[in-house]
PDB file of N, CA and C in Angstrom:
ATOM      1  N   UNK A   1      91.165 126.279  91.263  1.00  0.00           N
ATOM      2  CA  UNK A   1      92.203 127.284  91.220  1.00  0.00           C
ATOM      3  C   UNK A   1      91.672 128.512  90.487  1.00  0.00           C
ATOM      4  N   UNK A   2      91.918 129.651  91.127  1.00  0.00           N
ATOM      5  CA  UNK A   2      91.732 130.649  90.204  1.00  0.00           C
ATOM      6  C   UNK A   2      92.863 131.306  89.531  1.00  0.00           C
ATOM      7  N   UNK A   3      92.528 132.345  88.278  1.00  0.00           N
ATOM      8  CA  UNK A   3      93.653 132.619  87.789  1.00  0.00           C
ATOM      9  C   UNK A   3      95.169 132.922  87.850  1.00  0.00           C
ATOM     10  N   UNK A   4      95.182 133.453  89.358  1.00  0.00           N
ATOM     11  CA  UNK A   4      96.647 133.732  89.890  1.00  0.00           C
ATOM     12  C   UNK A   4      97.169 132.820  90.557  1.00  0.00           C
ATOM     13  N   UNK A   5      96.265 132.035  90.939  1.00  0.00           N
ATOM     14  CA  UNK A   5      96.505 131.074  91.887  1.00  0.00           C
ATOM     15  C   UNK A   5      97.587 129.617  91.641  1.00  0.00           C
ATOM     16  N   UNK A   6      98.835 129.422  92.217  1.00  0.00           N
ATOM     17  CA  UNK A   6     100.038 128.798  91.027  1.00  0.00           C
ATOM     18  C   UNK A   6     100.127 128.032  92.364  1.00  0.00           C
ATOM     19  N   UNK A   7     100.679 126.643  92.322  1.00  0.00           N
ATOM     20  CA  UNK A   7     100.948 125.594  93.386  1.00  0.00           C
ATOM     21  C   UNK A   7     102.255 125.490  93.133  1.00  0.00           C
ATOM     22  N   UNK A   8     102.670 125.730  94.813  1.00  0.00           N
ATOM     23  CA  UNK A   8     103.840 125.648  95.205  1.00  0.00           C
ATOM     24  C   UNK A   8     104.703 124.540  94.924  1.00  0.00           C
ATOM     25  N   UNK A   9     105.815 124.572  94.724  1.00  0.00           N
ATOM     26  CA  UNK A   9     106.761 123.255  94.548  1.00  0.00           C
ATOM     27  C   UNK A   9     106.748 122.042  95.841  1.00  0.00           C
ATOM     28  N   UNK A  10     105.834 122.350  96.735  1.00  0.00           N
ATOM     29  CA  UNK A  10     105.513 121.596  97.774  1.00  0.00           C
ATOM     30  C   UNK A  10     104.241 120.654  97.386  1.00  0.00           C
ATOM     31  N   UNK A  11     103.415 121.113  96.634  1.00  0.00           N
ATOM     32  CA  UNK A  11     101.908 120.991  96.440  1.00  0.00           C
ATOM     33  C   UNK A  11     102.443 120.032  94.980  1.00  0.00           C
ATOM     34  N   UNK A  12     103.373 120.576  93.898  1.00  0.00           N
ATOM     35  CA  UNK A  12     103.380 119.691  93.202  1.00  0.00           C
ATOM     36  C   UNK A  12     104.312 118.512  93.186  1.00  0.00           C
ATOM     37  N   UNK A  13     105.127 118.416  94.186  1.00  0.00           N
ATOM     38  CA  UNK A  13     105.513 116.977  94.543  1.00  0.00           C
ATOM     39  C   UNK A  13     104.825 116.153  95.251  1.00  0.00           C
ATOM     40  N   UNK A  14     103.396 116.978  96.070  1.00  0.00           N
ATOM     41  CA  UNK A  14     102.504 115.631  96.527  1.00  0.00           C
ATOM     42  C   UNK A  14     101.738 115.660  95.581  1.00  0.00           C
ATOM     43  N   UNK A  15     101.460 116.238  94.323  1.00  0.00           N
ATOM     44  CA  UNK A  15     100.147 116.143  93.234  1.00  0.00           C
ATOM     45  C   UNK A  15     101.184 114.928  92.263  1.00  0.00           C
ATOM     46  N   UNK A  16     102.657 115.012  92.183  1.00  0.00           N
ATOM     47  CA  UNK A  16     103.291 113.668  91.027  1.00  0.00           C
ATOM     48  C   UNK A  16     103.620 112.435  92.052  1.00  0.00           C
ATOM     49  N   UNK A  17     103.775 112.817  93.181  1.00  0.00           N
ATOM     50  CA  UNK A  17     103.371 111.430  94.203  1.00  0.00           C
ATOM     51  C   UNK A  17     102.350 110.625  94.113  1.00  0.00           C
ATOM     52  N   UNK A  18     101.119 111.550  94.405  1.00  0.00           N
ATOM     53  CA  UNK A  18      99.779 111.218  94.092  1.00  0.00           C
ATOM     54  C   UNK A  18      99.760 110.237  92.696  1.00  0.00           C
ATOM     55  N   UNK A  19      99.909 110.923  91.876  1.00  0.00           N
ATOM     56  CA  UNK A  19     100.148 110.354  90.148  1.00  0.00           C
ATOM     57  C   UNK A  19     100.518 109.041  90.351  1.00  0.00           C
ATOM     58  N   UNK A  20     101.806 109.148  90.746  1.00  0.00           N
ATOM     59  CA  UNK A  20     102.607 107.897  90.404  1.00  0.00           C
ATOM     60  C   UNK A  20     102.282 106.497  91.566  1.00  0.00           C
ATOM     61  N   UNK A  21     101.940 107.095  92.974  1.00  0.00           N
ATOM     62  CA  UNK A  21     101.573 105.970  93.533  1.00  0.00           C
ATOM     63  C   UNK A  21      99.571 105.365  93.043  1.00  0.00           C
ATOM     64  N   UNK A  22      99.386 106.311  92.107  1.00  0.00           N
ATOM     65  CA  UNK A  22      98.222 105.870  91.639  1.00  0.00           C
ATOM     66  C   UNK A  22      96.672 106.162  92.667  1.00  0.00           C
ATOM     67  N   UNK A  23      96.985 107.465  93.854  1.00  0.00           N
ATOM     68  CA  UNK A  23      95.933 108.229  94.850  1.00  0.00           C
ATOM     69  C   UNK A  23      95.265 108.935  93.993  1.00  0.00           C
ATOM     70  N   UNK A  24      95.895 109.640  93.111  1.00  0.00           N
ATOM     71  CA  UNK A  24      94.915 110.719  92.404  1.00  0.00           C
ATOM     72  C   UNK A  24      94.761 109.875  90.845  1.00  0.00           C
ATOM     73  N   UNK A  25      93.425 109.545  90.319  1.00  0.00           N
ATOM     74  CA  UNK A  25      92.992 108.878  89.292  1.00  0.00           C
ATOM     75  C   UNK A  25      93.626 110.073  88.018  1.00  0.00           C
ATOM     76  N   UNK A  26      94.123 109.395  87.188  1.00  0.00           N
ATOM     77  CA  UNK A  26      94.261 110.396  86.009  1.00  0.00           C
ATOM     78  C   UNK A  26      93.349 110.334  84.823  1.00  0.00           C
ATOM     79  N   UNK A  27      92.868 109.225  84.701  1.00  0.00           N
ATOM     80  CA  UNK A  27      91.271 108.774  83.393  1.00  0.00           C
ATOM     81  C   UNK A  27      90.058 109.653  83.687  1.00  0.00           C
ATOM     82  N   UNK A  28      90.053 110.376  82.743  1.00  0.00           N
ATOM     83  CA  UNK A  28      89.099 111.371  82.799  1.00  0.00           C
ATOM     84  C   UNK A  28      87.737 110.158  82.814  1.00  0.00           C
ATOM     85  N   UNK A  29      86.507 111.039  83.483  1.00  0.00           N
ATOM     86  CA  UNK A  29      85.154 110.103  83.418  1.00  0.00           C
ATOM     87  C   UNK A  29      84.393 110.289  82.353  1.00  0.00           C
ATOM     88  N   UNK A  30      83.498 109.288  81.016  1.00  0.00           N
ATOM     89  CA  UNK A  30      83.419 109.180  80.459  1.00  0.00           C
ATOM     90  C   UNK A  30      82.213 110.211  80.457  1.00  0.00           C
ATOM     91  N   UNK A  31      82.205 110.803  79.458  1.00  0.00           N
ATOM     92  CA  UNK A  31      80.934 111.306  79.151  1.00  0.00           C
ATOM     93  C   UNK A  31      79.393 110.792  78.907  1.00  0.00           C
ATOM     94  N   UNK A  32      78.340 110.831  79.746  1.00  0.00           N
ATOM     95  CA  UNK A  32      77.032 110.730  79.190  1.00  0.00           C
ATOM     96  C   UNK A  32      77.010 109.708  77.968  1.00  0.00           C
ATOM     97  N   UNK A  33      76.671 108.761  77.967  1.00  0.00           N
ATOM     98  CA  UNK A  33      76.258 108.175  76.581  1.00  0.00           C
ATOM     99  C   UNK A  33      77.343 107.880  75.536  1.00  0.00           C
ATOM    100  N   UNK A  34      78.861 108.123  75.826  1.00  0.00           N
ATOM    101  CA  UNK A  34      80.109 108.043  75.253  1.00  0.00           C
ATOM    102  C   UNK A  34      80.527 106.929  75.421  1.00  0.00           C
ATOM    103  N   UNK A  35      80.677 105.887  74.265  1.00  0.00           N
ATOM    104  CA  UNK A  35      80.928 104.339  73.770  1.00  0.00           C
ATOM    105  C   UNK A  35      82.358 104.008  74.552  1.00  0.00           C
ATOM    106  N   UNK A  36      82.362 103.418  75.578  1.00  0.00           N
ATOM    107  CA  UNK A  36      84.105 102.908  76.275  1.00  0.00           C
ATOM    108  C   UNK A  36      84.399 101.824  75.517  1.00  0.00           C
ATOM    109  N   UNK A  37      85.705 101.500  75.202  1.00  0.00           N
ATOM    110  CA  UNK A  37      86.018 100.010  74.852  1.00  0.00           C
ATOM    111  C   UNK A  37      86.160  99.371  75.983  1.00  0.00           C
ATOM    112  N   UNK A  38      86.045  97.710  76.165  1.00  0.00           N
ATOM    113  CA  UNK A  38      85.725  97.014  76.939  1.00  0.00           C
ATOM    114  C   UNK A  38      86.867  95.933  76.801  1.00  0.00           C
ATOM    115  N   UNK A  39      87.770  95.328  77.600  1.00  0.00           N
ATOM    116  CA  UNK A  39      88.334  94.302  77.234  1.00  0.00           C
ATOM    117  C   UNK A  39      87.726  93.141  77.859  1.00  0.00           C
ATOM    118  N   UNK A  40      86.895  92.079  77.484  1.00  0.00           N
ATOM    119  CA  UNK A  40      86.711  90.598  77.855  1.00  0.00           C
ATOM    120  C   UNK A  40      87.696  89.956  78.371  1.00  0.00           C
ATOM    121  N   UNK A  41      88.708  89.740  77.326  1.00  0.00           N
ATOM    122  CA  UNK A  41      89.734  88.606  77.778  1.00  0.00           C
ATOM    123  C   UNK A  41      90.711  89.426  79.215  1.00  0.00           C
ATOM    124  N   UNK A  42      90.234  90.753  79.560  1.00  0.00           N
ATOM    125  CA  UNK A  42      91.251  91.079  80.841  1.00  0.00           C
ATOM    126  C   UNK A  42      90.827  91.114  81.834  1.00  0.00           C
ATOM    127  N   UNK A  43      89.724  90.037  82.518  1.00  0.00           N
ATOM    128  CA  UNK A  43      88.888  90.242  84.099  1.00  0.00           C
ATOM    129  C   UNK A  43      90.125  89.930  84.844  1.00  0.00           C
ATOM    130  N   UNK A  44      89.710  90.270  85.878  1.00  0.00           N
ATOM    131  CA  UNK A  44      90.046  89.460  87.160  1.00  0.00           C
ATOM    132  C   UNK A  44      89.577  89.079  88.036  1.00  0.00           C
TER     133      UNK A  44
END
């Protein structure tokens, strides 16, 4: 997006659709060499 550039009330009910049916990832990707916690006891 550039600075003027504003999403329509069309664009942001498929961007909180997206959200909520879980299409668009919201977890940012970890940085380079940046320690994640890990849970063991939660595989599947």
């Amino acid at each position: 997006m550039h600075g003027n550039d504003i999403l329509n009330q069309d664009e942001i009910d498929a961007l909180l659709h997206g959200v909520d049916s879980g299409a668009v990832d919201t977890e940012a990707e970890p940085a380079p060499g940046e320690v994640r916690t890990y849970d063991f006891t939660n595989q599947v």
